[in-house]
N, C-alpha and C. Protein backbone atom coordinates (compact mmCIF):
# COMPACT_ATOMS: atom_id res chain seq x y z
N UNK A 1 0.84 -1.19 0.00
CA UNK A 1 0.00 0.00 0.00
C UNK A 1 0.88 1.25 0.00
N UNK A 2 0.70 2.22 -0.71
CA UNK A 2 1.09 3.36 -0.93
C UNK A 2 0.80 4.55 0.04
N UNK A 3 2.35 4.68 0.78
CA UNK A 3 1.13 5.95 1.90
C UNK A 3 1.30 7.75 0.47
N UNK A 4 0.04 8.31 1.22
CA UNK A 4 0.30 9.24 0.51
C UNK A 4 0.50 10.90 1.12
N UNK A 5 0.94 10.35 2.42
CA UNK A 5 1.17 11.83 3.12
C UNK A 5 3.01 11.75 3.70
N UNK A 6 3.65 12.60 3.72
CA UNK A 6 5.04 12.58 4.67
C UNK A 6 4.84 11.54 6.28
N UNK A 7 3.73 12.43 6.81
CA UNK A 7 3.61 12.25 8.62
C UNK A 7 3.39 10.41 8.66
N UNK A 8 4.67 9.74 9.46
CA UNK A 8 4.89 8.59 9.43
C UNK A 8 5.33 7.41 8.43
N UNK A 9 5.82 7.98 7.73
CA UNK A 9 6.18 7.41 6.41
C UNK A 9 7.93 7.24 7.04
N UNK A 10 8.18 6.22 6.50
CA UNK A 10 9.97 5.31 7.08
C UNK A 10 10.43 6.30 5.89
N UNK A 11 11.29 6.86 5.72
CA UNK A 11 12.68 7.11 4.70
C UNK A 11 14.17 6.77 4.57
N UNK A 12 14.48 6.04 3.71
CA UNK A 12 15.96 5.66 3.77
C UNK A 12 16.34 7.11 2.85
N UNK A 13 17.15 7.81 3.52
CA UNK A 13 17.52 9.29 2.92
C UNK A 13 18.95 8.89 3.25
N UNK A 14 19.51 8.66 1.71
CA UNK A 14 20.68 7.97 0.97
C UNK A 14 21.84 9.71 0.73
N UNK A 15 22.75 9.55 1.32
CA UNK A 15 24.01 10.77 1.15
C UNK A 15 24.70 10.36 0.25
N UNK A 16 25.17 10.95 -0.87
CA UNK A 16 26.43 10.74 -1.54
C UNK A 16 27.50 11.47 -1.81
N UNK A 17 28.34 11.53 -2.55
CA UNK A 17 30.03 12.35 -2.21
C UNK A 17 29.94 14.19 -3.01
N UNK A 18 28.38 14.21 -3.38
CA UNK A 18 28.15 15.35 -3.63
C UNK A 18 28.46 16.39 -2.29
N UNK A 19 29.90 16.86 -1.70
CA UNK A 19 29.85 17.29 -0.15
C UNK A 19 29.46 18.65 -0.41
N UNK A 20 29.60 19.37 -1.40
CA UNK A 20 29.04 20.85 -1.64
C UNK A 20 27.77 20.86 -1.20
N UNK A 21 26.95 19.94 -0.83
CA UNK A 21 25.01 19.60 -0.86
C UNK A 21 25.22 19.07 0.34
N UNK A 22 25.87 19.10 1.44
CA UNK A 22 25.52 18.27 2.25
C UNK A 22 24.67 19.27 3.18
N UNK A 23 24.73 20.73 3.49
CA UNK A 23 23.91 21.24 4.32
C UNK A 23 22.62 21.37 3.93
N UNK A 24 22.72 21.00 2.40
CA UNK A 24 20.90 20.94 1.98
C UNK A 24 20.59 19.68 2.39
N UNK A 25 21.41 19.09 2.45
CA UNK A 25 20.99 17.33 2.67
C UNK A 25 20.51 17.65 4.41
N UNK A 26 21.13 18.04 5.32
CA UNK A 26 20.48 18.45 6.50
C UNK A 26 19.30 18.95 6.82
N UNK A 27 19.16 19.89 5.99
CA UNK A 27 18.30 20.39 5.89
C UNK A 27 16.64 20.13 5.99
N UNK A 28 17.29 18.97 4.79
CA UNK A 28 15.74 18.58 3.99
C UNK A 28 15.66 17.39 4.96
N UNK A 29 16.35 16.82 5.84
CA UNK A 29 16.06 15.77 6.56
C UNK A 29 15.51 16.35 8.09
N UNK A 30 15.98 17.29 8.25
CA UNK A 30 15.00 17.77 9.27
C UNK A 30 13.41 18.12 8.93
N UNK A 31 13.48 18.70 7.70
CA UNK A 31 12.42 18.76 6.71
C UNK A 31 11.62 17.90 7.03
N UNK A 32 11.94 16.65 6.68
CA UNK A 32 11.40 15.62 6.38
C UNK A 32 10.89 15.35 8.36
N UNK A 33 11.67 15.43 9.18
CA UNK A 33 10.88 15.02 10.02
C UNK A 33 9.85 15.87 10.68
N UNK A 34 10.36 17.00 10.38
CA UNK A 34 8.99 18.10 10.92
C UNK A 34 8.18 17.63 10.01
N UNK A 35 7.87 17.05 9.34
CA UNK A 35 6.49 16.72 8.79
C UNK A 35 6.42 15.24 9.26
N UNK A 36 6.93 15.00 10.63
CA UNK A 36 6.56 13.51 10.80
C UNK A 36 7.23 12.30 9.83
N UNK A 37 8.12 12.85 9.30
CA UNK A 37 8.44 11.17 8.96
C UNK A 37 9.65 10.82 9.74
N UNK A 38 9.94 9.39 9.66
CA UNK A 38 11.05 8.53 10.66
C UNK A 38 12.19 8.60 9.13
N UNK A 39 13.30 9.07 9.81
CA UNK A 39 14.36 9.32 8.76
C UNK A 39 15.15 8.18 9.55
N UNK A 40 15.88 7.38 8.44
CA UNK A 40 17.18 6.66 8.81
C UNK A 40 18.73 6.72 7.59
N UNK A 41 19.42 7.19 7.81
CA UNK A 41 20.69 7.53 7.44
C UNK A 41 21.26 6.87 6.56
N UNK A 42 21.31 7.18 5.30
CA UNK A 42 22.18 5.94 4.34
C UNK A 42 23.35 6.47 3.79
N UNK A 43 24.38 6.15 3.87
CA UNK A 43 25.88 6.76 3.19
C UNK A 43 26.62 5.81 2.22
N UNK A 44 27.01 6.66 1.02
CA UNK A 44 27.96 5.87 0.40
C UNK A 44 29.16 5.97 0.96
N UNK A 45 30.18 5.03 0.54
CA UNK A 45 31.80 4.96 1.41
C UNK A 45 32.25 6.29 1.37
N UNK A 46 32.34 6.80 0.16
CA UNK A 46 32.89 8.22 0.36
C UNK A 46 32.34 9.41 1.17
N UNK A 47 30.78 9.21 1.52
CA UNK A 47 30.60 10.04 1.70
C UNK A 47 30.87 10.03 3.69
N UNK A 48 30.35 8.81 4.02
CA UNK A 48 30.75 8.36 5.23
C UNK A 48 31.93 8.00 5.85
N UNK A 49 33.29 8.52 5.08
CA UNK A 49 34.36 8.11 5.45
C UNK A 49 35.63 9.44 4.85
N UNK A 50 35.23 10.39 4.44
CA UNK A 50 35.55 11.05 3.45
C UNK A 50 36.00 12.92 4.12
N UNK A 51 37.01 13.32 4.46
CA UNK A 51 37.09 14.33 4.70
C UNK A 51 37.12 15.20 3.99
N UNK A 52 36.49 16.49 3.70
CA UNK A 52 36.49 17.53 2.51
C UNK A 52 36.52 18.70 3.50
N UNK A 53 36.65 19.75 2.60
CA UNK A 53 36.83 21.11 2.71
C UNK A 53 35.42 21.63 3.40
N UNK A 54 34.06 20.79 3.37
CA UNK A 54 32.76 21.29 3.32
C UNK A 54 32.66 20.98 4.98
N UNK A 55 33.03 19.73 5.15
CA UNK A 55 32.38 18.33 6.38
C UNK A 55 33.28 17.25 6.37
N UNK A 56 33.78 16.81 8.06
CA UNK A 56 34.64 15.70 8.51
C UNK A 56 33.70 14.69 8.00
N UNK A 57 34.37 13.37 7.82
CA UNK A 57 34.07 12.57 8.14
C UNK A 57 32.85 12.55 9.55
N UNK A 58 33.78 12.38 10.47
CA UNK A 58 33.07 12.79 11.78
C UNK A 58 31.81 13.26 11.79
N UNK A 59 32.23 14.40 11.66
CA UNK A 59 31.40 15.56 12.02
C UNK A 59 30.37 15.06 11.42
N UNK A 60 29.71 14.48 9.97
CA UNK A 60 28.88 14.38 9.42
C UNK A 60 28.36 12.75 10.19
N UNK A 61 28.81 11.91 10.26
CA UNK A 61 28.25 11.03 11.06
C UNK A 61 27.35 11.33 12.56
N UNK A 62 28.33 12.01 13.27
CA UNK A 62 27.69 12.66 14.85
C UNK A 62 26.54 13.45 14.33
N UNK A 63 26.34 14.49 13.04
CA UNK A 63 25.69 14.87 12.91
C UNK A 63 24.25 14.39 12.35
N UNK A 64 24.55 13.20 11.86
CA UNK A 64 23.26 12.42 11.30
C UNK A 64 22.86 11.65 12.48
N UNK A 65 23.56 11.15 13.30
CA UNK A 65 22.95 10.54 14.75
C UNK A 65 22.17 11.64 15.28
N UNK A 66 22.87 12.25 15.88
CA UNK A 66 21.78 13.86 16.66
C UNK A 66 20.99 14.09 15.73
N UNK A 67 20.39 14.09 15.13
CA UNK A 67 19.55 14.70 14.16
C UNK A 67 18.54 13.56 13.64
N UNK A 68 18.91 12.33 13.68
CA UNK A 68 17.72 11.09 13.02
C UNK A 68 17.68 10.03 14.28
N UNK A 69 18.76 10.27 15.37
CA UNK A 69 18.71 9.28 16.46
C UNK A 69 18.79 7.78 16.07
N UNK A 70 19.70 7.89 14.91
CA UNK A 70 19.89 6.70 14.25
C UNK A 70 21.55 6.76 13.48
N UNK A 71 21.68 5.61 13.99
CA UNK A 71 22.93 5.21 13.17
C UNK A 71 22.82 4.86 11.67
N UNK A 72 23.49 5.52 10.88
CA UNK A 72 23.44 5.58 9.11
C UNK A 72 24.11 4.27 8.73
N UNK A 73 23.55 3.55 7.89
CA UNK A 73 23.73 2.35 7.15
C UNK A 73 24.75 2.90 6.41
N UNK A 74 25.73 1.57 6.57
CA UNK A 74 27.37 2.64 6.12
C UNK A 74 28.37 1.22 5.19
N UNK A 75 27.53 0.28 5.46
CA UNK A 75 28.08 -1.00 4.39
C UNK A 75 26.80 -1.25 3.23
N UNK A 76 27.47 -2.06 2.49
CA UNK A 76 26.33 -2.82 1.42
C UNK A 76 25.62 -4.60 2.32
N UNK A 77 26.14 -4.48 3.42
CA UNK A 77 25.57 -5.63 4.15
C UNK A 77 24.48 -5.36 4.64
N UNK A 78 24.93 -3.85 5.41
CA UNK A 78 23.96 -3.10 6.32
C UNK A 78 22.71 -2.77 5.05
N UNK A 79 22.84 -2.58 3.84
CA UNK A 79 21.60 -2.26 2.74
C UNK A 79 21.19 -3.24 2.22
N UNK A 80 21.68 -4.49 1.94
CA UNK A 80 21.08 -5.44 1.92
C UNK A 80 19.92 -6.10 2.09
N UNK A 81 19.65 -5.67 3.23
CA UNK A 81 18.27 -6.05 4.38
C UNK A 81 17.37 -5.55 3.86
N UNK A 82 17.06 -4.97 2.93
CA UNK A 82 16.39 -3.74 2.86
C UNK A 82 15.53 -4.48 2.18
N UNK A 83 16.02 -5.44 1.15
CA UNK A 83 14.92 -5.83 0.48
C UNK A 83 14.05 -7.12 0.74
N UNK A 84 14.19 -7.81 1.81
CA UNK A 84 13.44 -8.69 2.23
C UNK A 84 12.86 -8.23 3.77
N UNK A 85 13.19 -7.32 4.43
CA UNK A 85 12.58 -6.67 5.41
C UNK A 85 11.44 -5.31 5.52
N UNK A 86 11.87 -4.70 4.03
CA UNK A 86 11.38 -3.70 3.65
C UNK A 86 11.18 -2.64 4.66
N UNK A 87 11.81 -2.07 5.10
CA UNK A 87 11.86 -1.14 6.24
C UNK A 87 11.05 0.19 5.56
N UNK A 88 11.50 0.66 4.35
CA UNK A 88 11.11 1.78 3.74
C UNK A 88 10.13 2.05 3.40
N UNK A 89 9.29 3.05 3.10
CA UNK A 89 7.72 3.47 2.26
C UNK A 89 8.72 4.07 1.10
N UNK A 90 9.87 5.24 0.99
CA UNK A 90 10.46 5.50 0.53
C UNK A 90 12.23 5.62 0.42
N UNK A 91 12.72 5.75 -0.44
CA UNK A 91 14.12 5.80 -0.16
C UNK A 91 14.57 7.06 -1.36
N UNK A 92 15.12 8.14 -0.83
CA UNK A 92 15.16 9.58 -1.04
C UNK A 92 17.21 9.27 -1.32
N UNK A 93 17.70 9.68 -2.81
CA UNK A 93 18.70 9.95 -2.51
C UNK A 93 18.58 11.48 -2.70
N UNK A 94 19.60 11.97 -1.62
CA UNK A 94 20.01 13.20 -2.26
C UNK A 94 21.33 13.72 -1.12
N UNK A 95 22.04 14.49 -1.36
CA UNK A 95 21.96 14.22 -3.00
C UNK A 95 22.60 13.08 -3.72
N UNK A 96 21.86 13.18 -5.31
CA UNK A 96 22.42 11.65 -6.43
C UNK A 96 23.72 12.48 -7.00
N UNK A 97 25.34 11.86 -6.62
CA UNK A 97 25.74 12.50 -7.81
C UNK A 97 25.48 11.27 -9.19
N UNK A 98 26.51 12.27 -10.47
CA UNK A 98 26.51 11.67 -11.79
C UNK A 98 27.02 10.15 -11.22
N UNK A 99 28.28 9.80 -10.36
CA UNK A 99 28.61 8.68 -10.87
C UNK A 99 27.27 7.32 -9.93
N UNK A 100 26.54 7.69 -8.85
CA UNK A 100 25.25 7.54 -8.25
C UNK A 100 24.20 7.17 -9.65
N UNK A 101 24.26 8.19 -10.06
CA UNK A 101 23.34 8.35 -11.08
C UNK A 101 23.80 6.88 -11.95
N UNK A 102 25.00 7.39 -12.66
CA UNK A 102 25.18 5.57 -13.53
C UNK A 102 25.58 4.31 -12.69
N UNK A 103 25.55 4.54 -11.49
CA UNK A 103 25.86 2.99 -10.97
C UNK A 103 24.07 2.85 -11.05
N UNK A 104 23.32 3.55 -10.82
CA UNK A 104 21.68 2.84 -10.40
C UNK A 104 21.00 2.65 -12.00
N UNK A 105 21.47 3.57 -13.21
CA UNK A 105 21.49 3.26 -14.60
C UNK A 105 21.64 2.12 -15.09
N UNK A 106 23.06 1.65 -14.75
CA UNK A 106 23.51 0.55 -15.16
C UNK A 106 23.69 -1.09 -14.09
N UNK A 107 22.65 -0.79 -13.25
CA UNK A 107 22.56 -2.07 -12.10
C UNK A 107 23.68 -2.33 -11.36
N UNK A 108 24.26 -1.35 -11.38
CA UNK A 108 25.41 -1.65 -10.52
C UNK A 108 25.37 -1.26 -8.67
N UNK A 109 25.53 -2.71 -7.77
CA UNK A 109 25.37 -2.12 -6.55
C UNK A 109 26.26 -2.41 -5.63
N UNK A 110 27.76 -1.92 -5.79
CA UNK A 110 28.84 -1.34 -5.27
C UNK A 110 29.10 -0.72 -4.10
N UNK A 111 27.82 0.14 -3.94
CA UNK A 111 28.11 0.99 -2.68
C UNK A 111 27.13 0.73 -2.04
N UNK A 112 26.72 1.02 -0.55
CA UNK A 112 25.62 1.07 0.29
C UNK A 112 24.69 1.17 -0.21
N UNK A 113 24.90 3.05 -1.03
CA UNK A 113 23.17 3.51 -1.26
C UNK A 113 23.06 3.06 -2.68
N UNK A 114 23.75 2.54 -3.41
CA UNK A 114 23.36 1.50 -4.69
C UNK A 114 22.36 0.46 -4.50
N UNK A 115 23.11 -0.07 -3.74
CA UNK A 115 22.55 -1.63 -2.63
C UNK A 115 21.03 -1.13 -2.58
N UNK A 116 20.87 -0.21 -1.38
CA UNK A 116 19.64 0.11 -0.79
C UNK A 116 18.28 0.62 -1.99
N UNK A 117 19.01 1.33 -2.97
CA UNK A 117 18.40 1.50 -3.89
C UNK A 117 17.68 0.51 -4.51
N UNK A 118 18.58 -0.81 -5.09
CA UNK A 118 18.24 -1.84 -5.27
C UNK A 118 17.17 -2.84 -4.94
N UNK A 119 17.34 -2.42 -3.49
CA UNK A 119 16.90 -3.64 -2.96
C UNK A 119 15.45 -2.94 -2.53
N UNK A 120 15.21 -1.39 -2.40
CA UNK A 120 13.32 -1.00 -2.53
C UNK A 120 13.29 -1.21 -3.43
N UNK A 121 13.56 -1.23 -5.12
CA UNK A 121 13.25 -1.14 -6.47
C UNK A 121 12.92 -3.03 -6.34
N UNK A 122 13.43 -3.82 -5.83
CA UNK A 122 12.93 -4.82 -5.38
C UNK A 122 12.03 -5.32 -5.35
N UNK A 123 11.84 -4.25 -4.47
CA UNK A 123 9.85 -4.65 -3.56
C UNK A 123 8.78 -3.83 -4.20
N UNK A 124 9.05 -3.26 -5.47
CA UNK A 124 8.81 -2.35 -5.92
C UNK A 124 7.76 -1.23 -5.45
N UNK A 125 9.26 -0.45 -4.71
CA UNK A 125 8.51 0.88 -4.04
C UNK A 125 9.48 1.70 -4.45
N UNK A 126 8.89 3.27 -3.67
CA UNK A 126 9.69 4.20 -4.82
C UNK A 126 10.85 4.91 -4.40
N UNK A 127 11.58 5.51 -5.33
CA UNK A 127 12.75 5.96 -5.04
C UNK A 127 12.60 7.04 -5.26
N UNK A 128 13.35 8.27 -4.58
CA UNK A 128 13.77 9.29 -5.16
C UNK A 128 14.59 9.97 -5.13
N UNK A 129 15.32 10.80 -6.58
CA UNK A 129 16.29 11.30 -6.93
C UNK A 129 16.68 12.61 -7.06
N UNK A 130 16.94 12.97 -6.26
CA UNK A 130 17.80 14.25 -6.05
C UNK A 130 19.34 14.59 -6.50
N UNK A 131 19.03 15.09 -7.59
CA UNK A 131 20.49 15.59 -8.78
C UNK A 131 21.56 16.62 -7.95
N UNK A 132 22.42 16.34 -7.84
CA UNK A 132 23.41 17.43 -7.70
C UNK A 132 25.35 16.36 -8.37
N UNK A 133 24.84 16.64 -9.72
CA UNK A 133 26.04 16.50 -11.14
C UNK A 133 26.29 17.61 -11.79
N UNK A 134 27.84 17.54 -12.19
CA UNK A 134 28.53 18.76 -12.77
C UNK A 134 28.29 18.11 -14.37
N UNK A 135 28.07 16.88 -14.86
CA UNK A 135 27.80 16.40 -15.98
C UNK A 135 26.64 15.73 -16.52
N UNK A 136 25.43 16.63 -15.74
CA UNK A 136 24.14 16.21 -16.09
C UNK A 136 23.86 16.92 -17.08
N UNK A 137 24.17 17.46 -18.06
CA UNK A 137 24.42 17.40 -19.50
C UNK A 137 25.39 16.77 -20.20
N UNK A 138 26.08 16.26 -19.73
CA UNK A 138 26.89 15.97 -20.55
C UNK A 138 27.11 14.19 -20.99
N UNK A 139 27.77 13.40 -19.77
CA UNK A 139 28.28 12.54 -20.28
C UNK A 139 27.02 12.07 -19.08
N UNK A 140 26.54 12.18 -17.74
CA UNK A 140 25.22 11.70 -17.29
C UNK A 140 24.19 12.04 -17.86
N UNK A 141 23.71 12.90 -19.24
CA UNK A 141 22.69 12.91 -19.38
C UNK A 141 21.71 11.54 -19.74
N UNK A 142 22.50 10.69 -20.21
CA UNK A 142 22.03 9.35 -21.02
C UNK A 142 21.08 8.01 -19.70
N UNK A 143 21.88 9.03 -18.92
CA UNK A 143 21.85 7.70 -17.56
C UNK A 143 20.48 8.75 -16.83
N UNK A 144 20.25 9.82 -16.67
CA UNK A 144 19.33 10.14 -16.16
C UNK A 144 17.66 10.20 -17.00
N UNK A 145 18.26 10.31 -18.35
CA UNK A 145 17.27 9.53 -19.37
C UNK A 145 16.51 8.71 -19.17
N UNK A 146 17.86 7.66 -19.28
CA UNK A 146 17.28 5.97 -18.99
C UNK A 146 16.14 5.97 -17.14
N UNK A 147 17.04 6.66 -16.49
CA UNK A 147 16.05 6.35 -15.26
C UNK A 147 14.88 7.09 -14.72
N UNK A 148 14.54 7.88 -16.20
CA UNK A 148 13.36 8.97 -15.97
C UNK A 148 12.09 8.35 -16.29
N UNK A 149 12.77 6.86 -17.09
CA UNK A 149 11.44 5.81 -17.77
C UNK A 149 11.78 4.66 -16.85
N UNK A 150 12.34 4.83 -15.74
CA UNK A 150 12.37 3.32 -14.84
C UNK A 150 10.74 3.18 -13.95
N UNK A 151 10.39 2.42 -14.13
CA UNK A 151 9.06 2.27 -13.14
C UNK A 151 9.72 2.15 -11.71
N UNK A 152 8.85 3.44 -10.38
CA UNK A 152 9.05 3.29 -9.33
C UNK A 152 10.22 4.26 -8.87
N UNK A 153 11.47 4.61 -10.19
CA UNK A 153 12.17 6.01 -9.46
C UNK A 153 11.12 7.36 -10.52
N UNK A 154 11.54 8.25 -9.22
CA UNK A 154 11.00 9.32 -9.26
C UNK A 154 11.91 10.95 -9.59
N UNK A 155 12.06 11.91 -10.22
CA UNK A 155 13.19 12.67 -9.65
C UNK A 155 12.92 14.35 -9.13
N UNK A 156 13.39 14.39 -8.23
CA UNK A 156 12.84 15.60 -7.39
C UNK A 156 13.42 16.97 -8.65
N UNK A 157 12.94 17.48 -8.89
CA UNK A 157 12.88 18.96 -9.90
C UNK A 157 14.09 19.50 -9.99
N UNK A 158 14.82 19.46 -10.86
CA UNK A 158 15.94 20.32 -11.26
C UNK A 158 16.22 21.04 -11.87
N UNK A 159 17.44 22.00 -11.77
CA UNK A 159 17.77 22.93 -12.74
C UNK A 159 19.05 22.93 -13.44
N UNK A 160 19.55 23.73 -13.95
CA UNK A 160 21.41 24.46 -14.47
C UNK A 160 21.57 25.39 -13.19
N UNK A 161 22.21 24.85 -12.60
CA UNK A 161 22.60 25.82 -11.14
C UNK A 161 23.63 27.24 -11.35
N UNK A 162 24.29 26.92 -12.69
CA UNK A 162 25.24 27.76 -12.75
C UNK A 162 25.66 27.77 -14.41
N UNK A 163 24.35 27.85 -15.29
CA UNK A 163 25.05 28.01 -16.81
C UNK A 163 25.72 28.44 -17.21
N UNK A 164 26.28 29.48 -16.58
CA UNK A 164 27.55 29.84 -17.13
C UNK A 164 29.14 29.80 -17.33
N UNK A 165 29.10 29.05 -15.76
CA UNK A 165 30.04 28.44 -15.06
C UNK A 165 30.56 27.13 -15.39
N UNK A 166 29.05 26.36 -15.58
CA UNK A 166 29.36 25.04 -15.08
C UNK A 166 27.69 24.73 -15.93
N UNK A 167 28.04 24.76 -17.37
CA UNK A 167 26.54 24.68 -18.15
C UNK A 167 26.25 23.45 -18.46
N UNK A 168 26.96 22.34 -17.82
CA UNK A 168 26.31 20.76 -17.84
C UNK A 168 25.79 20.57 -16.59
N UNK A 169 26.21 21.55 -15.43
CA UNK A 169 25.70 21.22 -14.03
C UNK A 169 24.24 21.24 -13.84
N UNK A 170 24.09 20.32 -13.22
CA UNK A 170 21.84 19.87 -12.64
C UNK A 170 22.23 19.87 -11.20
N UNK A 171 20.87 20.67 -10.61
CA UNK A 171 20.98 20.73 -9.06
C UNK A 171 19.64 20.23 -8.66
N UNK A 172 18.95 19.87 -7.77
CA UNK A 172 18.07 19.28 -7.34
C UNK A 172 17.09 21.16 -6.74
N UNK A 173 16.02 21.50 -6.85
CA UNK A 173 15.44 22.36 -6.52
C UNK A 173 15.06 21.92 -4.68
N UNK A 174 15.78 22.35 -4.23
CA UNK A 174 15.70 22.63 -2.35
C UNK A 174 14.21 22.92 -2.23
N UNK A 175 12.78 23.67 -2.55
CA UNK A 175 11.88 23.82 -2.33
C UNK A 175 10.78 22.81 -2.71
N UNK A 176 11.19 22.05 -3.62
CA UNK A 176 10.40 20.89 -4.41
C UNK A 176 10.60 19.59 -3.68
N UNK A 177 12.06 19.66 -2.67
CA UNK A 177 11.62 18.20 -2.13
C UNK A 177 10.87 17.43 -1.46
N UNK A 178 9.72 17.79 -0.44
CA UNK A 178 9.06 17.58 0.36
C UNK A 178 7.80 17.22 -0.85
N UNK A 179 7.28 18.43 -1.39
CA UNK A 179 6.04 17.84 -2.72
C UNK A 179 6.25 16.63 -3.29
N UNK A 180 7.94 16.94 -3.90
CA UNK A 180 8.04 15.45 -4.52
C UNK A 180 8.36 14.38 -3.81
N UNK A 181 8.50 14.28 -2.58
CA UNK A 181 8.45 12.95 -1.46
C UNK A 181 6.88 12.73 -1.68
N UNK A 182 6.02 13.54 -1.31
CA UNK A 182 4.84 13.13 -1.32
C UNK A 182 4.15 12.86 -2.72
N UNK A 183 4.50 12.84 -3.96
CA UNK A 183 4.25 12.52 -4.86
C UNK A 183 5.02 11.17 -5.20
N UNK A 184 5.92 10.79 -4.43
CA UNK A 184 6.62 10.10 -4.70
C UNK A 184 6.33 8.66 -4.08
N UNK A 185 5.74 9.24 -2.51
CA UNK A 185 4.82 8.12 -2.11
C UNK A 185 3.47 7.89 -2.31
N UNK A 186 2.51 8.59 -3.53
CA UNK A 186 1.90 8.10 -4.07
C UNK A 186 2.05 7.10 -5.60
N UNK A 187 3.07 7.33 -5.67
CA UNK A 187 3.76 6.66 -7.17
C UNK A 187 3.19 7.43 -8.43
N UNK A 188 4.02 8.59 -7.76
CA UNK A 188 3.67 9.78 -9.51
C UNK A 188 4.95 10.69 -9.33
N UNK A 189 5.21 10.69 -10.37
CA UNK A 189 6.53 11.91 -10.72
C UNK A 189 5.98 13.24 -10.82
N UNK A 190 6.48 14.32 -9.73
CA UNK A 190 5.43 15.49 -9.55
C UNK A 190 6.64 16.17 -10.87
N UNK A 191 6.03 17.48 -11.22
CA UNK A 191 6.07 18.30 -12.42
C UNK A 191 5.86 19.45 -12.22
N UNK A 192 6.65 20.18 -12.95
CA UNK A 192 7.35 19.83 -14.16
C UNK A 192 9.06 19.11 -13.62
N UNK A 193 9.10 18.49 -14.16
CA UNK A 193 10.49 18.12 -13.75
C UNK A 193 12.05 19.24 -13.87
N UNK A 194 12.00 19.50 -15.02
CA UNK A 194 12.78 20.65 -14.84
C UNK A 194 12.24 21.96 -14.46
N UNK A 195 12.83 22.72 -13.46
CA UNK A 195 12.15 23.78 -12.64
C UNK A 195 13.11 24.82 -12.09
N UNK A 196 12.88 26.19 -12.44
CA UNK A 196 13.59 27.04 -12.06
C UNK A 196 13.16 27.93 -10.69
């Protein structure tokens, strides 16, 4: 059964090595629980192990505990489960980068939030995708194509964050994610998809 509101709905809200996005990724997960839903933590290796200029390692772990009161699924063992236990109503990456984007294109499940991806598309429930690629024109456009006609993923509204700069870059629209969670747990791709 399809829930069709946020309030109580499970989310596997999947991080990846996009670290420029990680305070929107905070963000929208607090988001997500002020409207009542149960958030649980999913990281790819890099992103859960990975020191950058943005966020420790650390720091971003302690910070997803305080904040979801849950320890983040941080192996492909730990995502595994996912698909014969079905914990999820939804599973939210964001952000997806490009190379995110072609491992779930091309069935590849390598990392945690590959895995986890996998394994709701499984049970077939829905996913959703939150863009933040510097080559979502370019050499990912083919792969976000292909998964715009996958039954069951969904992708939260994007734009060119910076055409001038960086005119293959797609960013995920920060105001559209919550609509498109809830469109997402009815099993409809909310619109328009590209959105400024």
């Amino acid at each position: 059964m399809i829930r069709m509101e946020i309030c109580g709905a499970q989310i596997g809200f999947a991080i990846t090595g996009s670290f420029c996005t990680i305070e929107k990724a905070f963000r929208q997960i607090q988001n997500l629980m002020d409207a009542g839903a149960v958030v649980c933590p999913i990281l790819s290796f890099h992103a859960a192990a990975m020191d950058t200029r943005f966020i420790t390692a650390e720091d971003l772990n302690r910070r997803l505990g305080e904040l979801t009161g849950r320890s983040a699924i941080k192996s492909i063992a730990e995502a595994e489960p996912i698909g014969p236990k079905k914990p999820f109503d939804l599973v939210m990456v964001l952000p997806c980068t490009g190379n995110t984007t072609a491992k779930i294109a091309s069935g590849i499940t390598d990392t945690p939030v590959a895995m986890a991806v996998k394994a709701q598309l499984r049970n077939e429930r829905p996913v959703l995708i939150a863009l933040s690629t510097n080559d979502g024109l370019s050499a990912n456009a083919k792969n976000i194509g292909a998964l715009l006609n996958v039954k069951h993923i969904y992708f939260a509204p994007f734009y060119q964050d910076d055409p001038v700069q960086k005119p293959r870059s797609l960013l995920f629209h920060d105001e559209m994610i919550l609509p498109a969670a809830r469109e997402a747990l009815c099993g409809r791709q909310i619109q328009p998809v590209l959105h400024r």
